[in-house]
Protein backbone atom coordinates (compact mmCIF):
# COMPACT_ATOMS: atom_id res chain seq x y z
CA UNK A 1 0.00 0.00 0.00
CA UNK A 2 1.24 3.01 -0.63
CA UNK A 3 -0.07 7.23 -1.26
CA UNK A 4 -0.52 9.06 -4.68
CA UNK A 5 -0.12 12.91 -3.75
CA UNK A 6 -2.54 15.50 -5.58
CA UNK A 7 -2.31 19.30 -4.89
CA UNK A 8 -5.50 20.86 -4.02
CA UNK A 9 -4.61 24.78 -3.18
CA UNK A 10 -2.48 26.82 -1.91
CA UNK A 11 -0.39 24.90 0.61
CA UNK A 12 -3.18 21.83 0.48
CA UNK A 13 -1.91 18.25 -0.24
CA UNK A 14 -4.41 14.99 -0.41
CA UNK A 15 -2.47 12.07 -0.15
CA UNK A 16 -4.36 8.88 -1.02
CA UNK A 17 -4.26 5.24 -0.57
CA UNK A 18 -6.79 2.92 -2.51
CA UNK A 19 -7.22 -0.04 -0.58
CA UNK A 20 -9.90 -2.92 -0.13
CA UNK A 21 -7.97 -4.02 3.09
CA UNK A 22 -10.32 -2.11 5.30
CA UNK A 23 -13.79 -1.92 5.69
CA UNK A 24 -13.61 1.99 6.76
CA UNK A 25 -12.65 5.31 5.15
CA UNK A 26 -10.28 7.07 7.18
CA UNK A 27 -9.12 10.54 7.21
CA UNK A 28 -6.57 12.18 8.77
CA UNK A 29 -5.37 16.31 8.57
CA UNK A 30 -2.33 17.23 9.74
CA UNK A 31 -1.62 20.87 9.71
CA UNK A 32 1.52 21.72 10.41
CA UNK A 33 3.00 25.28 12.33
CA UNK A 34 6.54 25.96 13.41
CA UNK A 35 6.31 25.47 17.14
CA UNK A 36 6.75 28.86 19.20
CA UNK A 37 6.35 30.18 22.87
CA UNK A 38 3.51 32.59 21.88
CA UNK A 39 1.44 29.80 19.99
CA UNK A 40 2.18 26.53 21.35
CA UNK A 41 -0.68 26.90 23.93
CA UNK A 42 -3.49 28.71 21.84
CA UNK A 43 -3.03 25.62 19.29
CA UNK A 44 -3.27 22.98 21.90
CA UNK A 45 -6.55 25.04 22.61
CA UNK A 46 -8.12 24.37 19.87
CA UNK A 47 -8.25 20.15 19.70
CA UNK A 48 -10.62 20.79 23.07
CA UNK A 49 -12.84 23.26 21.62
CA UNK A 50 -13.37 21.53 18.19
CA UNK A 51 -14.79 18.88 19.85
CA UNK A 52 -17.68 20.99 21.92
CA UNK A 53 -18.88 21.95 19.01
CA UNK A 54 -19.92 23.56 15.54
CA UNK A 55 -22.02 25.68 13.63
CA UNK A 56 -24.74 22.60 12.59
CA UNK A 57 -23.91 20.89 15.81
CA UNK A 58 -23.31 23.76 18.44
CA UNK A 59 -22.65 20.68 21.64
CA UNK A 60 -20.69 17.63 22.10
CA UNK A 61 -24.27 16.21 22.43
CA UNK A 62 -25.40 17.34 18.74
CA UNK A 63 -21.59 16.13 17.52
CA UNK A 64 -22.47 12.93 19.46
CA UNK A 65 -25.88 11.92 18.22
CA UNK A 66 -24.61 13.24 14.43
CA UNK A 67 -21.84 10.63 14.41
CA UNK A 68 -23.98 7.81 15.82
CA UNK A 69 -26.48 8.02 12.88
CA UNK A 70 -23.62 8.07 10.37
CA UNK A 71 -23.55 4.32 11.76
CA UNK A 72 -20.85 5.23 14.54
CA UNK A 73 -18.33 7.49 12.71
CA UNK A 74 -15.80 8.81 14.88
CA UNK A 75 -14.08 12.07 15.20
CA UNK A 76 -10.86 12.91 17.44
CA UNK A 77 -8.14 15.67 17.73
CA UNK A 78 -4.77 16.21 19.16
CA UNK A 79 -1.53 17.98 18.99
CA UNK A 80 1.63 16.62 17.99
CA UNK A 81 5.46 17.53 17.94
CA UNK A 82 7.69 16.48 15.96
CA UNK A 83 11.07 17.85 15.18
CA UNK A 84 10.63 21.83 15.84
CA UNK A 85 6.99 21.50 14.69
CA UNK A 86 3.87 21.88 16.26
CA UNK A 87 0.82 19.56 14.29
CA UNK A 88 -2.28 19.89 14.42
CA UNK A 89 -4.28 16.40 13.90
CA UNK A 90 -8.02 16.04 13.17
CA UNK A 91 -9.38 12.04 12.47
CA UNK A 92 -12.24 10.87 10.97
CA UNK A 93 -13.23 7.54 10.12
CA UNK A 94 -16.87 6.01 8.89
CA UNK A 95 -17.64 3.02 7.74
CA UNK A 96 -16.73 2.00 4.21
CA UNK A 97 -19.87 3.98 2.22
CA UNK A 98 -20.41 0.69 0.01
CA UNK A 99 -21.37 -1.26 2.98
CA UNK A 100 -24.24 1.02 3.88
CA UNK A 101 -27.88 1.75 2.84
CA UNK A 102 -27.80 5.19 1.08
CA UNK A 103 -23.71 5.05 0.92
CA UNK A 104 -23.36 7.42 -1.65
CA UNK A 105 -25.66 9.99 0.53
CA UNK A 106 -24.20 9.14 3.39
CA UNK A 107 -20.55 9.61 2.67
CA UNK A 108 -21.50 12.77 1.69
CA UNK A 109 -23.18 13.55 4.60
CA UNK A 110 -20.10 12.46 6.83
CA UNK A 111 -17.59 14.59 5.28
CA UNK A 112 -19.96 17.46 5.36
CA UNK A 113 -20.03 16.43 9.23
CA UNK A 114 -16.40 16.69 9.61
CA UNK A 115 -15.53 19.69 7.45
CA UNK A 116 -18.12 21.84 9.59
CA UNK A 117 -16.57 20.03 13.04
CA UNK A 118 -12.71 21.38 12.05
CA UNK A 119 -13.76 24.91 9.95
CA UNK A 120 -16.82 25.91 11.63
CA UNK A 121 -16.27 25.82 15.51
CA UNK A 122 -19.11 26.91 17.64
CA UNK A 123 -19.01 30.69 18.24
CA UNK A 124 -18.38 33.28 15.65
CA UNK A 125 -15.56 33.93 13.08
CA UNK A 126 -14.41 36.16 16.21
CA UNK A 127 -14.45 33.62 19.26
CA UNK A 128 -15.29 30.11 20.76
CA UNK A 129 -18.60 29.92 22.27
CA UNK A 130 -17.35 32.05 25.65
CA UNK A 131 -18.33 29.27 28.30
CA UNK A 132 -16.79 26.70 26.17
CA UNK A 133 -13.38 28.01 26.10
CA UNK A 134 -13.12 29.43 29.75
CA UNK A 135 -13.91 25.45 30.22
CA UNK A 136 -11.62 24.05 28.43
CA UNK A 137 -9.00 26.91 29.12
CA UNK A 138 -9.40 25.26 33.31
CA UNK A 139 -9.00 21.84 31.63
CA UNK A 140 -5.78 22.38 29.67
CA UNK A 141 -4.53 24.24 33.08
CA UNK A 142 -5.53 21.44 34.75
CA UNK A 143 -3.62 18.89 32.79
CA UNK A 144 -0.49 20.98 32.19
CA UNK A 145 -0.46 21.33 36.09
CA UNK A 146 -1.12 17.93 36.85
CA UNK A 147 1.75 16.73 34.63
CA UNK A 148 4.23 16.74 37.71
CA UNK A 149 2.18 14.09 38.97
CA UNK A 150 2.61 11.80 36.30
CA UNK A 151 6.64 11.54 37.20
CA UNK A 152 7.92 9.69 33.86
CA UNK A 153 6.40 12.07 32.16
CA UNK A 154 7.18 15.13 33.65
CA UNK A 155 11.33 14.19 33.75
CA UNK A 156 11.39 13.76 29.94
CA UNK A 157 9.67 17.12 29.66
CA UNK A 158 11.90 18.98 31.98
CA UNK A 159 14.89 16.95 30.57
CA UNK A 160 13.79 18.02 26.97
CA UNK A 161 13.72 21.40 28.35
CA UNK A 162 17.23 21.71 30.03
CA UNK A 163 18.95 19.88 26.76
CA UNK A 164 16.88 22.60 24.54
CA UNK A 165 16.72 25.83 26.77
CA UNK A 166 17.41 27.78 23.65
CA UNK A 167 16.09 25.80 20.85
CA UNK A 168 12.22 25.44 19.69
CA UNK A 169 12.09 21.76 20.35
CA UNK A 170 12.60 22.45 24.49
CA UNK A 171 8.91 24.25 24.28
CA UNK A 172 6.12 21.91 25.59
CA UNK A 173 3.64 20.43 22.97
CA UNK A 174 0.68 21.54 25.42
CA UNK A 175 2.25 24.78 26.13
CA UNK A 176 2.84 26.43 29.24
CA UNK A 177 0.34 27.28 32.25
CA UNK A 178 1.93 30.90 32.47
CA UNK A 179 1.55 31.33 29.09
CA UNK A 180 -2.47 30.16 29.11
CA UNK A 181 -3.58 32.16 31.82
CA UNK A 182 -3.32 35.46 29.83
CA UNK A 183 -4.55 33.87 26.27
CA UNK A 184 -7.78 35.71 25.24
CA UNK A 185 -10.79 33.82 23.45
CA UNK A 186 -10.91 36.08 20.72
CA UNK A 187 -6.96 35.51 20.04
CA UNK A 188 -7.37 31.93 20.01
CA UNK A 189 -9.75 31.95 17.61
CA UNK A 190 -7.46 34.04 15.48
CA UNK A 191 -4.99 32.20 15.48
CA UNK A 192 -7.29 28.91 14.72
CA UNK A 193 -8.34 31.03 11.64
CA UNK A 194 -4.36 31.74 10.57
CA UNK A 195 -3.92 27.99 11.03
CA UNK A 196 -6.62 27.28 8.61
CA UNK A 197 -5.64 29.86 5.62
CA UNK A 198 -2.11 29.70 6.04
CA UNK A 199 -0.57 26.82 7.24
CA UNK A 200 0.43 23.44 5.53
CA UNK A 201 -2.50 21.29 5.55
CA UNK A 202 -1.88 17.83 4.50
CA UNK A 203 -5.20 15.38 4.18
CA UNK A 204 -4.78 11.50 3.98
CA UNK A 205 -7.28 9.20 2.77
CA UNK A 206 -6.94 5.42 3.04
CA UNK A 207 -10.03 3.02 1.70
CA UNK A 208 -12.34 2.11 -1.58
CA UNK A 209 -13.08 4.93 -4.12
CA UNK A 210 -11.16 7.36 -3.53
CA UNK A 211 -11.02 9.65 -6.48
CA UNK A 212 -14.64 10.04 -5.22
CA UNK A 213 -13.99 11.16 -1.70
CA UNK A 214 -11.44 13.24 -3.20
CA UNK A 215 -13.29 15.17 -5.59
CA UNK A 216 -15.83 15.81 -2.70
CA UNK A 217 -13.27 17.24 -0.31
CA UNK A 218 -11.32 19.10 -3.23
CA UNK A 219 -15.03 20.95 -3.63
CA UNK A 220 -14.93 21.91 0.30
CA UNK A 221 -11.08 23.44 -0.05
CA UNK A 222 -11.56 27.15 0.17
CA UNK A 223 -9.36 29.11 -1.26
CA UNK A 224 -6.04 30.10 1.12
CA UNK A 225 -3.68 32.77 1.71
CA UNK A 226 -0.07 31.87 0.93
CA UNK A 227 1.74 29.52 2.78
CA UNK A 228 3.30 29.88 6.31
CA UNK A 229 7.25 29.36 5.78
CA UNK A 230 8.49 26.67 7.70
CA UNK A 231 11.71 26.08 9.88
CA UNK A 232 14.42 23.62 9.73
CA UNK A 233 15.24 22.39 13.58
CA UNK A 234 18.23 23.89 15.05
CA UNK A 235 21.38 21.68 14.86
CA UNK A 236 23.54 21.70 18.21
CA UNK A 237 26.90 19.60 17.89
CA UNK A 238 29.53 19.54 20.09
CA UNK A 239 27.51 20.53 23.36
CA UNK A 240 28.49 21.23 26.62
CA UNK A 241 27.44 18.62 28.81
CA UNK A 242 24.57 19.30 31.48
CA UNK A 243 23.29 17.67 34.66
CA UNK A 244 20.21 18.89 36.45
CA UNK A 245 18.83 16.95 40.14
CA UNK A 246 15.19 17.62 41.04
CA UNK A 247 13.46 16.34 43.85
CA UNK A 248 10.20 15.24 44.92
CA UNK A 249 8.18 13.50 47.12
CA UNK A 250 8.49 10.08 45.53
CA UNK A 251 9.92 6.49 46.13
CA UNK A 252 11.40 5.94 43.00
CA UNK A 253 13.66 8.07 40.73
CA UNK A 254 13.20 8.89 37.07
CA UNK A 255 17.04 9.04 35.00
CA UNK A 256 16.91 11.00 31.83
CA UNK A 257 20.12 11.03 29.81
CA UNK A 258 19.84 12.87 26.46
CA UNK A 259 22.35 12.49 23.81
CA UNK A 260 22.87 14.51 20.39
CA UNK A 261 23.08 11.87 17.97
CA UNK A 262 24.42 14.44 14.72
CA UNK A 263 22.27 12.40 12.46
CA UNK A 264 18.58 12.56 11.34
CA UNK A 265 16.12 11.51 9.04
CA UNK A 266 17.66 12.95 6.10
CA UNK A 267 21.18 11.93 6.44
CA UNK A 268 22.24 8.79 4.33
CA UNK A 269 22.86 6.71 7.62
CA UNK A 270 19.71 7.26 9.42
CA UNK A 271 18.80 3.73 9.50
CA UNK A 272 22.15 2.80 11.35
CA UNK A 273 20.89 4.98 14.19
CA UNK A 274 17.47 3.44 13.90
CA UNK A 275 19.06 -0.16 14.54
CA UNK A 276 21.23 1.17 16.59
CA UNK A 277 18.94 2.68 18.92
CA UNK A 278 17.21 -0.58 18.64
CA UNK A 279 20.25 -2.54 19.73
CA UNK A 280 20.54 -0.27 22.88
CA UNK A 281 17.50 0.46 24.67
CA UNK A 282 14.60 -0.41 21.91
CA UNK A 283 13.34 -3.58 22.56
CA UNK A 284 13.25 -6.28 25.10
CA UNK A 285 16.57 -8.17 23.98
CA UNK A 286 18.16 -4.47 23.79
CA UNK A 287 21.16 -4.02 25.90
CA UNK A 288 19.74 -1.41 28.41
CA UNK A 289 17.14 -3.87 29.36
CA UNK A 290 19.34 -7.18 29.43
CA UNK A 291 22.55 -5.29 31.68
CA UNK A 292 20.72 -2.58 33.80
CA UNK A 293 17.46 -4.13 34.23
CA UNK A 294 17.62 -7.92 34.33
CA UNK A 295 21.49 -8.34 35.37
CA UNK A 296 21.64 -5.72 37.65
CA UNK A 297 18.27 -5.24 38.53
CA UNK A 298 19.14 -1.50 38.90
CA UNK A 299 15.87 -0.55 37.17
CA UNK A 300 12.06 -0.64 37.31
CA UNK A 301 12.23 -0.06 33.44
CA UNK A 302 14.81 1.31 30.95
CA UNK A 303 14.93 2.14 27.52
CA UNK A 304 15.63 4.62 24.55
CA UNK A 305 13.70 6.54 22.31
CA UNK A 306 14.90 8.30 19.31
CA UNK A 307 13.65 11.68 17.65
CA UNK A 308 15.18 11.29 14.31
CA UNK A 309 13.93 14.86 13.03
CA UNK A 310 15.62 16.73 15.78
CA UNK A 311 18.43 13.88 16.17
CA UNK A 312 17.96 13.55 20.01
CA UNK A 313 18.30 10.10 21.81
CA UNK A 314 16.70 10.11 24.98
CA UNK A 315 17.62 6.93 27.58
CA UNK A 316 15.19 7.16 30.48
CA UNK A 317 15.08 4.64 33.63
CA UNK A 318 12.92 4.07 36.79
CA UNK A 319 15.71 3.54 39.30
CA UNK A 320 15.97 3.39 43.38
CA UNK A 321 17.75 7.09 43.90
CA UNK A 322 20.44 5.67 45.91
CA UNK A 323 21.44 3.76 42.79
CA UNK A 324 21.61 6.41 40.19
CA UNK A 325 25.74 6.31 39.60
CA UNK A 326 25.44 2.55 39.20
CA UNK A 327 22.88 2.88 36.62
CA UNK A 328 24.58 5.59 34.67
CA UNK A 329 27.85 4.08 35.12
CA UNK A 330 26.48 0.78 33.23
CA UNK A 331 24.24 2.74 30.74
CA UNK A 332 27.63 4.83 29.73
CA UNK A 333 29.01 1.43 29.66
CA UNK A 334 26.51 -0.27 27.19
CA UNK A 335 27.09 2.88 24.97
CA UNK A 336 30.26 2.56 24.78
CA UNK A 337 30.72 -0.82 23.99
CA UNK A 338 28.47 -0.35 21.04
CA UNK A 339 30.95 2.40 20.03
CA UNK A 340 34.09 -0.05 20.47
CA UNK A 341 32.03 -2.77 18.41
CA UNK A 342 30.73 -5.21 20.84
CA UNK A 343 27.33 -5.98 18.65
CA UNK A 344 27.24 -9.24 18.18
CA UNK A 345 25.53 -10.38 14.60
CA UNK A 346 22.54 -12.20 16.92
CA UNK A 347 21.65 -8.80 18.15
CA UNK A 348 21.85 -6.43 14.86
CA UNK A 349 19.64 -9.57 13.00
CA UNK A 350 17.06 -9.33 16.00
CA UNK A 351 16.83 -5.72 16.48
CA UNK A 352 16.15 -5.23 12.15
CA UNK A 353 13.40 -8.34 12.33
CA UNK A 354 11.77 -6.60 14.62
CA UNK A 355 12.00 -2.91 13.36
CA UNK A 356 10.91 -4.93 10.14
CA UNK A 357 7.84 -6.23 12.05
CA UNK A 358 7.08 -3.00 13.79
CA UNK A 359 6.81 -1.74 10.01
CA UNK A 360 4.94 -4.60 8.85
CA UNK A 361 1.92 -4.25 11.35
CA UNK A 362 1.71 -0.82 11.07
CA UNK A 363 -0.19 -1.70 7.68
CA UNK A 364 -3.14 -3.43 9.60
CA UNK A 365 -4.02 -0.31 11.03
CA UNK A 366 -5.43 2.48 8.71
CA UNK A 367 -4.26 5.56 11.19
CA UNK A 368 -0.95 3.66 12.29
CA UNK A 369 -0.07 3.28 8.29
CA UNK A 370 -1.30 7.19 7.94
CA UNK A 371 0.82 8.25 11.26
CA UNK A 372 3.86 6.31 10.07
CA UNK A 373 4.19 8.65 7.11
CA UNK A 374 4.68 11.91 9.80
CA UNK A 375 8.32 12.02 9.86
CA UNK A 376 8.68 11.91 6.53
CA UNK A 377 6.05 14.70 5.93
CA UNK A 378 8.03 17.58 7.88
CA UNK A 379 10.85 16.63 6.30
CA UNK A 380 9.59 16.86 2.99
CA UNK A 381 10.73 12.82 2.40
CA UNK A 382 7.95 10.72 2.38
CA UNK A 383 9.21 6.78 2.08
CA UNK A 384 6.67 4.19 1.59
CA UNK A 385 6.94 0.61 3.90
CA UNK A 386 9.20 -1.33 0.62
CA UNK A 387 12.01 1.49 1.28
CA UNK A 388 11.80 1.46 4.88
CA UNK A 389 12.08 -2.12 5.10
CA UNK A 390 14.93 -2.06 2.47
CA UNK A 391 17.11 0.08 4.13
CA UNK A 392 16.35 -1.54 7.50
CA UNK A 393 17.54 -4.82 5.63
CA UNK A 394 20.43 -3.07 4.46
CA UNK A 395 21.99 -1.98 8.07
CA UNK A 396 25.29 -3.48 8.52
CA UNK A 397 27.23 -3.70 12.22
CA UNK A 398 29.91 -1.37 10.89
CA UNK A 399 27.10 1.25 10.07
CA UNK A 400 25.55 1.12 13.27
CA UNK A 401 28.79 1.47 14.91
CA UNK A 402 29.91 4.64 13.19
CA UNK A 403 26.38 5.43 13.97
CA UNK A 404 26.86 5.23 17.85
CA UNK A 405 30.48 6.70 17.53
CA UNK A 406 28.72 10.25 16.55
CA UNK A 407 26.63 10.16 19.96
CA UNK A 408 27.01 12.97 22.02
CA UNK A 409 25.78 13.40 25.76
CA UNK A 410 23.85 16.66 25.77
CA UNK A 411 22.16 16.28 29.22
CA UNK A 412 21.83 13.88 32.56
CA UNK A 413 18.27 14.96 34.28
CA UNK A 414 17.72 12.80 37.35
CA UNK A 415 13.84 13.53 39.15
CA UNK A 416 15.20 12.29 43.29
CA UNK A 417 13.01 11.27 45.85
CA UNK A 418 13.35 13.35 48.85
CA UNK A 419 10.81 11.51 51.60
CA UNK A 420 7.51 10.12 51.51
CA UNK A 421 5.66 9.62 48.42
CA UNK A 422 2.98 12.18 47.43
């Protein structure tokens, strides 16, 4: 399976996928923003007020019973980072049109539905509905001010925050709480209206008859302003290394070590890092787990994660706090026997079979096979599932070890308890 692109306007990209694989029609918008301090929290606004409603259905009640009698369509919304960019990502999925009585009427019906859900919010072209946003302004302060109580979470954000204290990609996806509590309704829905005429907007259809769908959501495409520039991510080498101790009341400690890995998604080795990363804290068999974890039982959990657009590794560990030098002693160790070669051929072929796999099942799910295409979208690369795979196939120990040789440790952020647990 893979996408045929079509322009549709100004900044406007459909991307489809005929399939007969599924028995829906999916639909996913991704509009894309470079993320900033000043809009970072109005846009995570706006996922919470599309979905209290629109002009034809001005409640989540009216939204509700409308998507029930389109035989249980579904609509959701969230914001995403990736890289320096802030994304904006509306769903909808109905059943597959040909499978229902009055299909062709009521596929027209549903992407009617969702067109007036994400363009037409409840309120005015000026503001949200008033008691609608001061509600979900208290929600969104609730959550960002709740995060510190969600510990794992709240160390990767403040760890992604001391490694990028000058660069876009330290700002919060949700924003900030300071920031919120002087946003205005009207601004909000300003900006919402910016987002909507200026910036990138890529649509992606996967399911039967699609030149159809397409044709109907080409008709709905206003015409836009020009399009919002977009920034390349700031590239940091050679940093100066940090560490940062926070405490809490908590039993167990959260280690964050964040590592400049001066290679991303558009750099010719990309997919040595990928099995690399793999090989060191991405799976089960990965070294992290095997040598902190199970042999030294130093750790609740442990593993890496890699942000290929940005080129940040981040290793992160649930760990007793009077064990923290142990643990970063043997996870410096682990890296740097990767670096020296120490791979042995049973790891490099497990950690590609199951990147492979990982790949593979992504194409049983319509939005997974949609969201897999997101890196490659903000950096203007798309690669279908054959190339992936390929160059998966392809790694070789000596790439992955020149791979880990250009690591870099940025930051060490360790979250301490300091009594009794909250």
């Amino acid at each position: 399976m893979n996408f045929v692109q079509r322009d549709l306007a100004e900044g406007v990209r459909l991307h489809l996928c005929e399939t007969e694989k599924f028995k829906t029609l999916n639909c996913k918008i991704f509009i894309q923003q470079n993320l900033e301090k000043q809009t970072a929290t109005s846009t995570a606004l706006i996922p919470l007020l599309l979905r209290r409603g629109s002009g034809k259905f001005p409640s989540t009640l009216e939204i509700a019973k409308e998507l029930e009698n389109l035989y249980a369509a579904n609509f959701s919304s969230d914001v995403l980072k990736i890289g320096e960019r802030q994304i904006l990502e509306l769903h909808y999925q109905m059943i597959d049109s040909s499978l229902l009585p009055e299909g062709d009427t009521l596929l027209e019906r549903g992407l009617e539905t969702f067109w007036d859900i994400i363009t037409n919010p409840a309120g005015s072209t000026e503001a949200f509905i008033d008691s609608y946003y001061k509600q979900e302004k208290q929600s969104l302060k609730q959550d960002l001010e709740g995060l510190v109580n969600e510990k794992r979470s709240y160390a990767i954000k403040r760890a992604i925050e001391t490694m990028c204290a000058n660069e876009p990609f330290g700002i919060y996806k949700y924003g900030e709480p300071a920031t919120l509590e002087n946003l205005k309704n009207e601004d909000v829905r300003l900006h919402y209206g910016n987002l909507l005429s200026s910036c990138p907007m890529d649509i992606f259809l996967v399911g039967r008859d699609l030149d159809r769908v397409a044709e109907f959501i080409g008709g709905l495409v206003e015409k836009r302003e020009s399009k919002q520039k977009l920034k390349l991510p700031q590239n940091v080498e050679n940093p100066e290394e940090k560490v940062m101790e926070e405490n809490m009341n908590m039993q167990q400690a959260v280690l964050i070590m964040g590592y400049r890995t001066n290679c991303t998604y558009l750099d010719d080795d990309y997919y040595d890092l990928v099995v690399g990363n793999g090989i060191l804290g991405g799976f089960a068999h990965s070294k992290l787990f095997m040598n902190v974890r199970e042999k030294a039982s130093l750790a609740y959990y442990v593993g890496s994660n890699l942000e290929g657009t940005k080129g940040i590794l981040l290793i992160n560990a649930g760990i007793n706090g009077d064990q923290k030098e142990q643990a970063m002693e043997i996870i410096r160790e682990q890296i740097s026997k990767m670096k020296a070669g120490e791979i042995t051929e049973h790891e490099l072929e497990q950690t590609k079979q199951g990147l492979i796999s990982s790949a593979n099942a992504a194409q049983d799910s319509p939005a997974a096979f949609i969201d897999r295409n997101l890196i490659g979208l903000v950096n203007g690369q798309l690669r279908d599932s054959a190339q992936v795979i390929e160059a998966i196939r392809n790694v070789r120990k000596e790439g992955v070890i020149k791979a880990m040789e250009r690591l870099s440790l940025d930051t060490t952020y360790i979250l301490s308890p300091n009594g009794q647990e909250d």
